[in-house]
C-alpha atoms as a PDB file:
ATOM      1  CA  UNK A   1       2.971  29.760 -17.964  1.00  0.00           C
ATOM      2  CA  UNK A   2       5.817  29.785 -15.770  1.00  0.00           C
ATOM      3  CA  UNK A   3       8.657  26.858 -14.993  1.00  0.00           C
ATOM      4  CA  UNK A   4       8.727  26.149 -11.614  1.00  0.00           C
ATOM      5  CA  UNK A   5      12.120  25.192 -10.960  1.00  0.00           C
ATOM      6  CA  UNK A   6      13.440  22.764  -7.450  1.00  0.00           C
ATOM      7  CA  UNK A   7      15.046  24.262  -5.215  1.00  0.00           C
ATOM      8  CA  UNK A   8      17.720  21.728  -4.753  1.00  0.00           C
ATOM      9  CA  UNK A   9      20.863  21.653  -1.881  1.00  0.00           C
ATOM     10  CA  UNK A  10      23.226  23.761  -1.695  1.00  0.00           C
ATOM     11  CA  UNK A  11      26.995  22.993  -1.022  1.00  0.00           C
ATOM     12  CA  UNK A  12      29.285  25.671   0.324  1.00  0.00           C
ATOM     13  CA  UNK A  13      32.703  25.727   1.710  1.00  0.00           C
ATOM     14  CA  UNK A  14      34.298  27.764   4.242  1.00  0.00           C
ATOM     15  CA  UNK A  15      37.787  28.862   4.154  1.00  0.00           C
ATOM     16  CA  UNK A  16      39.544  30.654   7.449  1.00  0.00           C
ATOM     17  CA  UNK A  17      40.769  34.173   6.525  1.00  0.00           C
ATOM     18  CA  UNK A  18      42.649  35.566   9.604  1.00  0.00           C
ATOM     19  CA  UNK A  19      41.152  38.906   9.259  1.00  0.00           C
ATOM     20  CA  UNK A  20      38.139  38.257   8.323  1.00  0.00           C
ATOM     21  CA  UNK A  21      37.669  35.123  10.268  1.00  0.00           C
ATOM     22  CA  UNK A  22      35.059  31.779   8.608  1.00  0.00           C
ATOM     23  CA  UNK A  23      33.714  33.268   4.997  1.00  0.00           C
ATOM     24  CA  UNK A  24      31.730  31.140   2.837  1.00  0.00           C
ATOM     25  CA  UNK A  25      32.295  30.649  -0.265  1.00  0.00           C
ATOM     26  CA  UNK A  26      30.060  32.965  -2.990  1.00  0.00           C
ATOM     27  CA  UNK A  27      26.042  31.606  -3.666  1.00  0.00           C
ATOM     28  CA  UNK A  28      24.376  33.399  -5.954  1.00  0.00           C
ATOM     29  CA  UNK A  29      26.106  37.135  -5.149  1.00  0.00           C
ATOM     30  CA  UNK A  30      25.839  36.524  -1.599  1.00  0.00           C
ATOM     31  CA  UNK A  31      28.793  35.320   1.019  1.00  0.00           C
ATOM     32  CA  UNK A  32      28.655  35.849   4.675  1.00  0.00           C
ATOM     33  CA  UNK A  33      31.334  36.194   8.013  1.00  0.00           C
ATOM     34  CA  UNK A  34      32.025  34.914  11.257  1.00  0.00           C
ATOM     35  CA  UNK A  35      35.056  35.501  13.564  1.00  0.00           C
ATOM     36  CA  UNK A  36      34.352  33.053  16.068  1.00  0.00           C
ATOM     37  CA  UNK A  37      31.843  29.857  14.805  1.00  0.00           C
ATOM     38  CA  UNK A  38      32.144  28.319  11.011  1.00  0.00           C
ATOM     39  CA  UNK A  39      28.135  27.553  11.162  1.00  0.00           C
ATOM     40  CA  UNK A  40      27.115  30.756  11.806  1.00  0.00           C
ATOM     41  CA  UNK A  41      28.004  32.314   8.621  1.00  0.00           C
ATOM     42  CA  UNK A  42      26.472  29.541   6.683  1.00  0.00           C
ATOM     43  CA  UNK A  43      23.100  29.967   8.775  1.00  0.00           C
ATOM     44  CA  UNK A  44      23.434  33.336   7.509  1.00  0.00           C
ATOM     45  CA  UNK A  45      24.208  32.698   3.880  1.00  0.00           C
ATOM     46  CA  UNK A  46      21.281  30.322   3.908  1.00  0.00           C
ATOM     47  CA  UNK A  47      19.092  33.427   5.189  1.00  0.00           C
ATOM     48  CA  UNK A  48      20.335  35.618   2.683  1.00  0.00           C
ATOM     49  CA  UNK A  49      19.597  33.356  -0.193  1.00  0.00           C
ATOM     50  CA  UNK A  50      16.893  31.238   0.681  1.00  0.00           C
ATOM     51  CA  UNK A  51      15.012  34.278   2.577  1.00  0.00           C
ATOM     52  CA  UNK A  52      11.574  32.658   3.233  1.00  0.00           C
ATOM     53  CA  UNK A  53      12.396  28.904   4.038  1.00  0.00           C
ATOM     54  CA  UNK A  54      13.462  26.874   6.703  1.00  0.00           C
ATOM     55  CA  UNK A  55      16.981  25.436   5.604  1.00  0.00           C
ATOM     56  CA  UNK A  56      18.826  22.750   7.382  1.00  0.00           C
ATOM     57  CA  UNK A  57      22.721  22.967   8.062  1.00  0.00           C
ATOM     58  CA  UNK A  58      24.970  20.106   8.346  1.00  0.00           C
ATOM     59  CA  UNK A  59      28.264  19.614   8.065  1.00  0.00           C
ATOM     60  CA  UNK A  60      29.974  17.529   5.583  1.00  0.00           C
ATOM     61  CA  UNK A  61      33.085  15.296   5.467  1.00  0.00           C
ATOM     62  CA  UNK A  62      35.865  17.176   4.432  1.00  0.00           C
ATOM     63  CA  UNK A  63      39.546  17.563   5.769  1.00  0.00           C
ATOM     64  CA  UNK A  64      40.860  20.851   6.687  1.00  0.00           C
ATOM     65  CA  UNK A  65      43.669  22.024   4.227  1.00  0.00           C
ATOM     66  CA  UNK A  66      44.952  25.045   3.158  1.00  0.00           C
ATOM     67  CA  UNK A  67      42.795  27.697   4.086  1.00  0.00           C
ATOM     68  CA  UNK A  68      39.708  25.314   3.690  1.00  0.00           C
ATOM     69  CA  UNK A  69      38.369  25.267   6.866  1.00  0.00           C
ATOM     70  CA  UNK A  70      35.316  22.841   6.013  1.00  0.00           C
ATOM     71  CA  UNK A  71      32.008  22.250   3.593  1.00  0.00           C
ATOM     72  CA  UNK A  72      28.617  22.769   4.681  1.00  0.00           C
ATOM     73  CA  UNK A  73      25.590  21.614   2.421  1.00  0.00           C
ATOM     74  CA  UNK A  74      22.055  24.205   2.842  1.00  0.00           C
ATOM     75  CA  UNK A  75      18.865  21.996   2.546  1.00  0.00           C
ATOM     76  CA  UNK A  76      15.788  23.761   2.629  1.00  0.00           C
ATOM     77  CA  UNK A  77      13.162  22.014   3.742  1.00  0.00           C
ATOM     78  CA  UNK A  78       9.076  21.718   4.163  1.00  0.00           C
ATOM     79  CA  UNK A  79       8.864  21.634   0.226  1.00  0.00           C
END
């Protein structure tokens, strides 16, 4: 038999590197880049780890500080 396990949300933060531009934070090996748009790297993270399922993006409450640009949370839905 095999455990079946949720596949619960995932929170992720993205910090402003000025080379580098919006990077995510690390999920599961993976991390993804953006110069220009902090979503776009966490749409891609959300590809990377959650390869065949529709995920939702949203944005989360969080003041900017430090390099911490902002926190996204990865919901994959149609489960």
């Amino acid at each position: 038999m095999v455990a079946v396990h949720p596949i619960k949300a995932i929170d992720v933060s993205v910090k402003w590197d000025g080379i580098a531009g919006y990077v995510t934070s690390t999920v599961r090996g993976q991390r993804a880049s953006c110069t220009h748009d902090p979503a776009a790297p966490v749409q891609r993270l959300a590809e990377k780890v959650l390869p065949y399922l529709q995920c939702r993006i949203e944005r989360l409450e969080c003041p900017p500080a430090g390099k911490l640009h902002s926190v996204w949370r990865i919901t994959p839905e149609g489960l």
